[in-house]
Protein backbone atom coordinates (compact mmCIF):
# COMPACT_ATOMS: atom_id res chain seq x y z
CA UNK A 1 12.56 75.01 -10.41
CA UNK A 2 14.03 76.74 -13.40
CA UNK A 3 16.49 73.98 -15.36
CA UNK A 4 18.80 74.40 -18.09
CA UNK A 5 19.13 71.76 -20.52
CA UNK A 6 22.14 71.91 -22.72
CA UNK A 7 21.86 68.86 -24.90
CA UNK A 8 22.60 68.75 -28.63
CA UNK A 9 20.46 65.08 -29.18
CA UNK A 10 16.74 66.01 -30.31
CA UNK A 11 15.23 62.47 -28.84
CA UNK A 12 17.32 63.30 -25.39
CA UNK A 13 16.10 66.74 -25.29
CA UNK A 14 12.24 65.55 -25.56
CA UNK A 15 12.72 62.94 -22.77
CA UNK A 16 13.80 64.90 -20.49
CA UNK A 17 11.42 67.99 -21.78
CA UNK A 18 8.50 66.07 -21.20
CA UNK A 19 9.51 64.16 -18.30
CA UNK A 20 10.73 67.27 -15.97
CA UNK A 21 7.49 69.35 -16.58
CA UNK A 22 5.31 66.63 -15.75
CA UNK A 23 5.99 67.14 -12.64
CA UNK A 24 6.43 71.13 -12.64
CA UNK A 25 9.76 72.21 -13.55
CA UNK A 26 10.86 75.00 -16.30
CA UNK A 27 12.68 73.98 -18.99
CA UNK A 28 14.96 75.91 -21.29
CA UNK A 29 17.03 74.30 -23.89
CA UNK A 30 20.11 75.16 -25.61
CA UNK A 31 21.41 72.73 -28.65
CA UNK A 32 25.63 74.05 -28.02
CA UNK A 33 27.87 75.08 -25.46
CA UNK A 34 28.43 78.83 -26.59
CA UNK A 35 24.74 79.52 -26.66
CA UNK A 36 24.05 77.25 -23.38
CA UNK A 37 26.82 79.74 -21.97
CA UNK A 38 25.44 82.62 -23.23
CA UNK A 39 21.81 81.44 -21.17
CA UNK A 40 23.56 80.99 -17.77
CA UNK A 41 25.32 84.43 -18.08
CA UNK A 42 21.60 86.09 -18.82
CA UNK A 43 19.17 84.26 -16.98
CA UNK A 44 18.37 82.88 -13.54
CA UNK A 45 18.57 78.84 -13.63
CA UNK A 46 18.34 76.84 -10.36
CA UNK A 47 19.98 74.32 -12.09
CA UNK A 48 22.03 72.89 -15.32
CA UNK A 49 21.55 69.54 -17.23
CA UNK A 50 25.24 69.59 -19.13
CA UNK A 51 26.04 67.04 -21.94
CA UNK A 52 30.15 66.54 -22.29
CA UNK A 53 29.96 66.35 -26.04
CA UNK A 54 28.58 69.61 -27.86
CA UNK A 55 29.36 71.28 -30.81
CA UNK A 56 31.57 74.04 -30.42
CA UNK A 57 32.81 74.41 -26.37
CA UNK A 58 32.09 71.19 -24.51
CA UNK A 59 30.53 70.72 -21.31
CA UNK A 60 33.87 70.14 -19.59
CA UNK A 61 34.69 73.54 -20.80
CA UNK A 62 31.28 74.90 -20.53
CA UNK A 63 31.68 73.78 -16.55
CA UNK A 64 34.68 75.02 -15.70
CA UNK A 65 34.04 78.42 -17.79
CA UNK A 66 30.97 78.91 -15.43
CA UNK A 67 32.90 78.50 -12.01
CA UNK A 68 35.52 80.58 -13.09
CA UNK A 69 32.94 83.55 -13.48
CA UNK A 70 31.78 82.67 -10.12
CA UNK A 71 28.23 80.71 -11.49
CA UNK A 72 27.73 78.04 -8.59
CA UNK A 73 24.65 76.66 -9.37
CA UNK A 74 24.27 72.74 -8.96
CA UNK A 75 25.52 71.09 -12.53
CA UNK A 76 24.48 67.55 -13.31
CA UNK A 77 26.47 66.20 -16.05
CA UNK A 78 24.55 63.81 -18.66
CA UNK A 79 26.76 62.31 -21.04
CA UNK A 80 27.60 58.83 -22.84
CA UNK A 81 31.02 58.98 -21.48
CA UNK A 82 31.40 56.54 -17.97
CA UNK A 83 34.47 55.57 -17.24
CA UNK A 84 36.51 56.68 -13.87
CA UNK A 85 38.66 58.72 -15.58
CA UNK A 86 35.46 60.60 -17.55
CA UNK A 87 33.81 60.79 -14.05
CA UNK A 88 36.92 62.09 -12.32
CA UNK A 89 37.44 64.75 -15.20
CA UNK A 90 33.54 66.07 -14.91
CA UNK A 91 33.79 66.31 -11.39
CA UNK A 92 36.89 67.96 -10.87
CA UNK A 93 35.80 70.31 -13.90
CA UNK A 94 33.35 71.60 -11.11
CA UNK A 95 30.41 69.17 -11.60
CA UNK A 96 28.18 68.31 -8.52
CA UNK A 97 26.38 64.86 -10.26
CA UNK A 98 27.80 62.46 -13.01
CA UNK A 99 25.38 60.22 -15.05
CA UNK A 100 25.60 58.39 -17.58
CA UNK A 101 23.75 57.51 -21.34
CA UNK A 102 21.89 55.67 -21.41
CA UNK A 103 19.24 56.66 -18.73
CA UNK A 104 15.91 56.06 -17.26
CA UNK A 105 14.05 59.37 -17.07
CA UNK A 106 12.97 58.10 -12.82
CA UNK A 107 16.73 57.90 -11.81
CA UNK A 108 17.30 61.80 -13.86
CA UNK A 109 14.01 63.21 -11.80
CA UNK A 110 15.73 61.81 -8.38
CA UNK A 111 18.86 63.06 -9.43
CA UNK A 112 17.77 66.61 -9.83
CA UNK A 113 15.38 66.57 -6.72
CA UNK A 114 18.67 65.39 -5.00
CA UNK A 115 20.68 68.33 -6.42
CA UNK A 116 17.76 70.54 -5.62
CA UNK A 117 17.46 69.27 -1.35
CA UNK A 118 21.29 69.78 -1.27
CA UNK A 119 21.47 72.93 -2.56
CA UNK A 120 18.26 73.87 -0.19
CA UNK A 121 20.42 72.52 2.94
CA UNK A 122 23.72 73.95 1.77
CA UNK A 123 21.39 77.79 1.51
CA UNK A 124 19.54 77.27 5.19
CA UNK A 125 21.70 75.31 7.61
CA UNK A 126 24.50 76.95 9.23
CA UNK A 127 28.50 75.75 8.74
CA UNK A 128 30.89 75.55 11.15
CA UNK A 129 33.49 78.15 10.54
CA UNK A 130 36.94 76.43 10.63
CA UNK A 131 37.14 73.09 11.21
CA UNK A 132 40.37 71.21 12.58
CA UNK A 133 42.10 67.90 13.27
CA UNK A 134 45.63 67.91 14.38
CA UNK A 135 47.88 70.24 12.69
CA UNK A 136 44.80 70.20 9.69
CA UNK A 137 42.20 73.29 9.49
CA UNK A 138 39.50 73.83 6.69
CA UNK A 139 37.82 77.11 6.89
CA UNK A 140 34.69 76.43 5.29
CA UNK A 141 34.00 80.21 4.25
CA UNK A 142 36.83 80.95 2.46
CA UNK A 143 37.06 77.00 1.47
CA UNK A 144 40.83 77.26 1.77
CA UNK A 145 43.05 74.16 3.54
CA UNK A 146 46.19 74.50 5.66
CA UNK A 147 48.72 71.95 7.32
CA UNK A 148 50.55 73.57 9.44
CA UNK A 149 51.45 76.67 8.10
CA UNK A 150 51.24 75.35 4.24
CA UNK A 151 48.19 76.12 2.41
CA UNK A 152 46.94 72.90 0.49
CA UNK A 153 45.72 73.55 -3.16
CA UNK A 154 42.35 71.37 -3.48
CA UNK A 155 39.94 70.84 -7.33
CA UNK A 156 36.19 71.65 -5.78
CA UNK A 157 35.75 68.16 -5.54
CA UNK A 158 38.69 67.61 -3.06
CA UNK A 159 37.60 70.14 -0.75
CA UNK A 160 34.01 68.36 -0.47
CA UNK A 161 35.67 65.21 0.25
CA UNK A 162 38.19 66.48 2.71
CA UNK A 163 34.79 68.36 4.27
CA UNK A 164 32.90 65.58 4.59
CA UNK A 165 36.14 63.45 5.96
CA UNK A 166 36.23 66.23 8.56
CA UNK A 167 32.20 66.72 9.51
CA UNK A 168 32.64 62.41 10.39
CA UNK A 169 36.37 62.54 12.62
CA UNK A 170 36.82 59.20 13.67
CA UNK A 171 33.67 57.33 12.03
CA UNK A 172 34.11 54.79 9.66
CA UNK A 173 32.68 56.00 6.10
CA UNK A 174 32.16 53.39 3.64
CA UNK A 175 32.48 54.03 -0.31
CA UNK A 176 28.68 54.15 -0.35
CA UNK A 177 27.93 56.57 1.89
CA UNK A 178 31.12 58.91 0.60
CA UNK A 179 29.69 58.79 -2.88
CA UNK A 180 25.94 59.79 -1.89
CA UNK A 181 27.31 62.50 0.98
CA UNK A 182 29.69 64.41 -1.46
CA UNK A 183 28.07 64.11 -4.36
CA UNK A 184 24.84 63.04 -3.68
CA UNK A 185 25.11 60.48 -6.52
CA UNK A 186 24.84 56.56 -6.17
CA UNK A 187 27.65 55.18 -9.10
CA UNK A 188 27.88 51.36 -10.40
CA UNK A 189 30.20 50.52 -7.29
CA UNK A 190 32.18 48.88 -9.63
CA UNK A 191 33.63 52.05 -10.91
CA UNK A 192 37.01 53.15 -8.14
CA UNK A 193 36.02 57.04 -8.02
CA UNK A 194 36.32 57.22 -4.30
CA UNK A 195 39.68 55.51 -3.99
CA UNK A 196 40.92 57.67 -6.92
CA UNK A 197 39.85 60.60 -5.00
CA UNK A 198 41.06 59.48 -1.63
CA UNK A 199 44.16 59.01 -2.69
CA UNK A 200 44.90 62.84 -4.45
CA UNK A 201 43.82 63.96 -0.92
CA UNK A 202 46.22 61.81 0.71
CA UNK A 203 48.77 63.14 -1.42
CA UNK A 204 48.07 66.45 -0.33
CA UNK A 205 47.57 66.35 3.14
CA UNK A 206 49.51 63.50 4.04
CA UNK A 207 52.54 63.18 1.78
CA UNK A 208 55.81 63.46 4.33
CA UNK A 209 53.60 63.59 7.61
CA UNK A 210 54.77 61.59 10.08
CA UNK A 211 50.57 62.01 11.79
CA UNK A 212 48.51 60.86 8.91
CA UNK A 213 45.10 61.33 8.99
CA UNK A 214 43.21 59.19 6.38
CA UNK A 215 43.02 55.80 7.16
CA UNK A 216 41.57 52.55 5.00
CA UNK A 217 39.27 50.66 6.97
CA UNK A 218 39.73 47.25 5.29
CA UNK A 219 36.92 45.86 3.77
CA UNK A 220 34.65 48.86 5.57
CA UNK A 221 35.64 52.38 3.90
CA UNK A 222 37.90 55.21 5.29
CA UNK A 223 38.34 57.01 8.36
CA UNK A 224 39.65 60.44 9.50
CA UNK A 225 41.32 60.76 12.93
CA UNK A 226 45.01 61.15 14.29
CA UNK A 227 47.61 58.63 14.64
CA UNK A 228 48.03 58.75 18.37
CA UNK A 229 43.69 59.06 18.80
């Protein structure tokens, strides 16, 4: 596996240098966001270690810069910065992992071989076309939402949610499972990312709707199904 590191911190960039190709990977490095930019554009990564705060463009913007130009390759973002709203912003900036300074080099390894199964699974097993629950269809090729006949604008992390929510109709999903399904990540649980997130999908989908269709399970998780099921 061919990994981009884009880490300004010399000590950070030698931990994670030696401890990645001790066990086989390729490591590039790049110290800012223009030139770490300037590496995805050029070369062929599998994947992209992103620090938030780099001189220059930042790894928010170096993120979001990427999916804009159509670059989907898995991004974990490794920065000092963990609170909800810092995990809500790197995720929604287009982010598949969050984790947070400091770090044991064991937990970055699983985190990458995580990103690196996902993106295997997401390359080799087939995906149900459209998928629907009451008035509620996600078309998982052009990743576009409609209720009804109005088309529901979703960040990249909303549609995995509201995929996942749909892939599990009428099974209870707890907080845990949410967080390692969608994003393959296991957060301190006492961070609220999954409520924060269930609730901008509710706003979307459910706002003014007499059927909703994502329910709290109290003390349990969520669940998607209809009112009347």
């Amino acid at each position: 596996m061919k990994i981009l590191l884009i880490e300004d911190e010399a000590a950070v960039i030698s931990l994670i240098e030696r401890g990645l190709k001790e066990i086989g990977f390729e490591v590039s490095v790049a110290m800012d966001g223009h030139t770490g930019l300037q590496m995805v554009r050029n070369h062929d990564f599998n994947m992209v270690i992103l620090d938030i705060m780099l001189p220059g463009v930042n790894g928010i913007q170096v993120c979001k810069e990427m999916r804009s130009q159509g670059i989907s390759i898995p991004v974990l973002m490794l920065t000092a910065l963990g609170s909800t709203e810092n995990i809500v912003t790197g995720l929604d900036s287009g982010a598949d992992d969050y984790m947070v300074k400091p770090f044991k080099i064991t937990e970055l390894v699983a985190r990458v071989n995580a990103l690196g199964r996902r993106m295997t699974r997401n390359t080799t097993v087939p995906d149900t076309h459209i998928l629907k629950i009451s008035d509620l269809r996600l078309d998982t090729d052009a990743k576009t939402a409609f209720r009804g006949d109005e088309a529901i604008s979703l960040t990249s992390t909303e549609y995995k949610l509201l995929e996942f929510f749909m892939k599990n109709q009428s099974r209870v999903l707890s907080r845990m499972e949410i967080l390692e399904n969608v994003w393959d990540i296991d957060f301190n649980m006492g961070t609220n990312v999954v409520d924060v997130y269930v609730n901008y999908l509710r706003k979307k989908i459910d706002k003014n709707k007499n059927d909703k269709l994502i329910h709290t399970m109290i003390g349990m998780g969520y669940m998607m199904k209809e009112t009347a099921s």
